[in-house]
Protein backbone atom coordinates (compact mmCIF):
# COMPACT_ATOMS: atom_id res chain seq x y z
CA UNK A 1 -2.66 69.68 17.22
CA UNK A 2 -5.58 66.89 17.08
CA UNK A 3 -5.82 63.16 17.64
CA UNK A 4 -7.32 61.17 20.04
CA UNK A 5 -4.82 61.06 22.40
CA UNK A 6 -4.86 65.13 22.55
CA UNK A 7 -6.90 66.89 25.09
CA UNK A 8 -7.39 70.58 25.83
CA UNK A 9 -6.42 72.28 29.04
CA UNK A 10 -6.99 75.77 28.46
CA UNK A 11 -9.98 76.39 30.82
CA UNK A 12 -7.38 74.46 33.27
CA UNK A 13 -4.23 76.01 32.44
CA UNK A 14 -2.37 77.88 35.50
CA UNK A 15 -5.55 77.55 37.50
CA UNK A 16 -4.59 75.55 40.97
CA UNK A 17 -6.91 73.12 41.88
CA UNK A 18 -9.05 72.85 38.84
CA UNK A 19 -9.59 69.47 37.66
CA UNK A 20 -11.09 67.62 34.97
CA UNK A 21 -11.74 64.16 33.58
CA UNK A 22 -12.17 62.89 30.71
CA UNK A 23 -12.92 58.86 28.95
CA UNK A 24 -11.13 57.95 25.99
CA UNK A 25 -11.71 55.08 23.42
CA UNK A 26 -9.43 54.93 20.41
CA UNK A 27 -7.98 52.59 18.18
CA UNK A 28 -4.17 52.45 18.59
CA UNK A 29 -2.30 54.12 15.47
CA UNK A 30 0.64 52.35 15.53
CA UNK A 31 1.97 48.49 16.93
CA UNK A 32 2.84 49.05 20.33
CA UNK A 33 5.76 46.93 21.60
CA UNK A 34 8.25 44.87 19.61
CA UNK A 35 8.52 41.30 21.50
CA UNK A 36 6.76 37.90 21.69
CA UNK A 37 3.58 40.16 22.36
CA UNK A 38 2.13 43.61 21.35
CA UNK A 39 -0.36 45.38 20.94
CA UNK A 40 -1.40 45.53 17.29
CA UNK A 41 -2.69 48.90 15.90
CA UNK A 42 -5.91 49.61 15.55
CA UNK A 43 -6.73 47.51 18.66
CA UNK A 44 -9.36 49.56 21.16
CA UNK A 45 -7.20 51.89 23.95
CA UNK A 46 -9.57 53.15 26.76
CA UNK A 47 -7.92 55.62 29.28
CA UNK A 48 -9.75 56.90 32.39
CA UNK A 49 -8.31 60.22 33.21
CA UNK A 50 -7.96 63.02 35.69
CA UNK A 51 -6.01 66.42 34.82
CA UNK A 52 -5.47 68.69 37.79
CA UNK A 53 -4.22 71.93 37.47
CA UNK A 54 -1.26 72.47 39.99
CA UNK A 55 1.68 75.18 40.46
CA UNK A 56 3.73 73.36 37.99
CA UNK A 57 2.12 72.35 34.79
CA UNK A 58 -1.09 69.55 34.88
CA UNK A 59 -0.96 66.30 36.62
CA UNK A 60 -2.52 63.69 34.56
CA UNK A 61 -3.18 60.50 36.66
CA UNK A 62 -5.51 57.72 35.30
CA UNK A 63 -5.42 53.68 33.89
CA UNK A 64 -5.36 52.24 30.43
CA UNK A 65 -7.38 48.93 29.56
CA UNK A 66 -6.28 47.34 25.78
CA UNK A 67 -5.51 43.89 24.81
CA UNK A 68 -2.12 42.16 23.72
CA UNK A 69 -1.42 39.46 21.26
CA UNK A 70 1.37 37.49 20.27
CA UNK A 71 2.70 33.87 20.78
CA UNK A 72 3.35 31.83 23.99
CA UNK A 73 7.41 32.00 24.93
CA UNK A 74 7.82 28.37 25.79
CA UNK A 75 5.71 26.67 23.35
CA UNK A 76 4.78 28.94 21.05
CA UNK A 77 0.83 28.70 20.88
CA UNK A 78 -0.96 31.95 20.19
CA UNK A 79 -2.03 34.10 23.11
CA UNK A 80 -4.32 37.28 23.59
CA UNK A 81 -4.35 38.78 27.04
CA UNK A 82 -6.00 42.08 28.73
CA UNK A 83 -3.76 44.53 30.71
CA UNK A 84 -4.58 47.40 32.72
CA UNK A 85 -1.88 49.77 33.61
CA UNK A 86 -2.29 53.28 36.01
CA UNK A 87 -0.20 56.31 34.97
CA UNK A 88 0.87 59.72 36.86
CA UNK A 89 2.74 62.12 34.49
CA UNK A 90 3.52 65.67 35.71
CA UNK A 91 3.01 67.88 32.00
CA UNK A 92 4.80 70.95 33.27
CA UNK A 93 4.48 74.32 31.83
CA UNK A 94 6.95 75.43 29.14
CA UNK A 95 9.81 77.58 31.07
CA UNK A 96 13.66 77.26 31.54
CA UNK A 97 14.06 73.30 33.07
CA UNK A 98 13.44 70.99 29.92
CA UNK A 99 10.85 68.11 30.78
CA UNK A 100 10.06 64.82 29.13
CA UNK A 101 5.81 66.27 29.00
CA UNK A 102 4.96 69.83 28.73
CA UNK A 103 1.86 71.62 27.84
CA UNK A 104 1.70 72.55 24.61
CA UNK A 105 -0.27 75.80 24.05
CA UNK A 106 -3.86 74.75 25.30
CA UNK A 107 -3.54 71.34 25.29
CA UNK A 108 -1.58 68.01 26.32
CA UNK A 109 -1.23 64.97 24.39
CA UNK A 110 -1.54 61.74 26.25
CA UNK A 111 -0.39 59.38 23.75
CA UNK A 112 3.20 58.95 24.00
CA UNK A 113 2.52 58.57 27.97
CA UNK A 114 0.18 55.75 27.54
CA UNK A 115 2.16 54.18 24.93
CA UNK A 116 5.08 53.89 27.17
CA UNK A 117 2.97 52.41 30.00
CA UNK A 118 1.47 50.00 28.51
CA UNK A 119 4.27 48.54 26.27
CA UNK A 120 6.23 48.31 29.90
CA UNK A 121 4.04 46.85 31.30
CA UNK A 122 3.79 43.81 28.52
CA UNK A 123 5.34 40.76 30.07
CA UNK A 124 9.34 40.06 28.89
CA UNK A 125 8.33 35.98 28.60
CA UNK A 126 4.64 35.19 27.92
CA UNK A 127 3.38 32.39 28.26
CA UNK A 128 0.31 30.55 27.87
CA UNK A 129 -0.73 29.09 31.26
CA UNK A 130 1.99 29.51 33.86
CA UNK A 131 2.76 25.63 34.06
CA UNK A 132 3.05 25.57 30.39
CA UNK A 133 5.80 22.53 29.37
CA UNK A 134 7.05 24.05 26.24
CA UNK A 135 8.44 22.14 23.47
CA UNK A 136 9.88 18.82 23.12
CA UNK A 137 13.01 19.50 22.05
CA UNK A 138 14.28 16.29 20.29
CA UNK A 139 10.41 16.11 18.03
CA UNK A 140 9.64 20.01 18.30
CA UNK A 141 5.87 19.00 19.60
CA UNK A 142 4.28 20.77 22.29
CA UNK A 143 4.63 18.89 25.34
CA UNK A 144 1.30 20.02 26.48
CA UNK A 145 -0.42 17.99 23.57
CA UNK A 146 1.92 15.27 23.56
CA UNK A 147 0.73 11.25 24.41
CA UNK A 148 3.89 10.55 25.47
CA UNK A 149 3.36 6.94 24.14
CA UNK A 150 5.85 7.29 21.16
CA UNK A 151 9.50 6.36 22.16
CA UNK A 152 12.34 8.80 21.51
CA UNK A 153 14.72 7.81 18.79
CA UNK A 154 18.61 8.66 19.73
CA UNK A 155 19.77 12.05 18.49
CA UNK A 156 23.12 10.66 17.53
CA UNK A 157 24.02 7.53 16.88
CA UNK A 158 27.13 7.75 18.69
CA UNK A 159 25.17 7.86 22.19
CA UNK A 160 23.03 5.23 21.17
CA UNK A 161 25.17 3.06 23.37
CA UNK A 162 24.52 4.97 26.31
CA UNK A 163 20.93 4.16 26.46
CA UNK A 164 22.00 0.49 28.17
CA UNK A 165 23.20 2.11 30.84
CA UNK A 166 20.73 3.10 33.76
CA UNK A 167 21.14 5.79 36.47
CA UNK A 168 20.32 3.21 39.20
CA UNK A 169 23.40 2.34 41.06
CA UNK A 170 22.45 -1.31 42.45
CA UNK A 171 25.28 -3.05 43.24
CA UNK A 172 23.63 -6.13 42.29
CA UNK A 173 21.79 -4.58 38.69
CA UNK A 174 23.71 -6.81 35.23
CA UNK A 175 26.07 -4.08 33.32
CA UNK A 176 25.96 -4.54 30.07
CA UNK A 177 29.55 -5.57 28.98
CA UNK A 178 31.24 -5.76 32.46
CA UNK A 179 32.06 -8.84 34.10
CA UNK A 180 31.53 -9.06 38.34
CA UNK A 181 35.09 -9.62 39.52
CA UNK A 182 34.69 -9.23 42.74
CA UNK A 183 34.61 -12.91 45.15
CA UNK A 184 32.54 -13.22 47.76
């Protein structure tokens, strides 16, 4: 098996205590992650990694830089962002207990591993700045860009009427269409 993502152990394999590193730049083959933000293929994946032989199978402990794209999740502007993520994966040696990584003849393949890392570690809501307003959600503008100096038309015409009223509660403020009954 080749790729870039494949690296061989066999001068390693069932050998305590022999370790090796390696550096790793290569384009990612496939979109990673499927919300606001991924990582789009053929975008640069360096790994930084250490395989150690041990009693089990090869411990493979290292980080990932890339780059993620995508949109912001309040307002919707365009964002690309680093991310570095550290991985430790146990790649155990094929026998009777079934594992998620195992060493495949001479060699182990790092891709699905840093492929699950990173798309994990891609944040759930992005967004642009972290005081970032969003949208204005009667004129769909970004809030952020927005004068402000424009006023807001009524959604409905039916609460058009409730505009009059204000939220102060002065005993002594007018209401529109009530009359003062009260004697002093």
């Amino acid at each position: 098996m080749t790729g870039p993502f494949v690296i061989p152990v066999i001068d390693i394999v069932r050998r305590a205590g022999e370790m090796r590193e390696f550096e790793i730049d290569a384009p990612a083959p496939d979109k990673w992650g499927e919300g606001l933000v991924s990582v789009p293929a053929g975008e640069n994946i360096g790994i930084d990694v250490r395989l150690e032989s041990v009693h089990e199978g090869i411990l493979a402990s290292g980080s990932v830089e890339t780059a993620y794209s995508g949109v912001c999740g309040r307002c919707l502007t365009d964002i690309a962002e680093g991310v570095e993520v550290e991985f430790q994966e146990l790649f155990a040696y094929p026998g009777d207990e079934t594992s998620d990584f195992e060493v495949q003849d001479d060699h182990v393949d790092l891709e699905t591993l840093v492929r699950d890392a990173i798309v994990l570690s891609l944040p759930f809501q992005p967004v642009c700045q972290p005081d970032c307003p969003g949208l204005d959600p009667v004129t769909g503008e970004r809030l952020a860009e927005s004068t402000g100096a424009q006023q807001r038309e009524a959604l409905d015409p039916r609460w058009a009427a409730l505009q009059d009223f204000t939220t102060d509660h002065d005993d002594d403020a007018p209401r529109l269409g009530v009359e003062n009954t009260e004697e002093s």
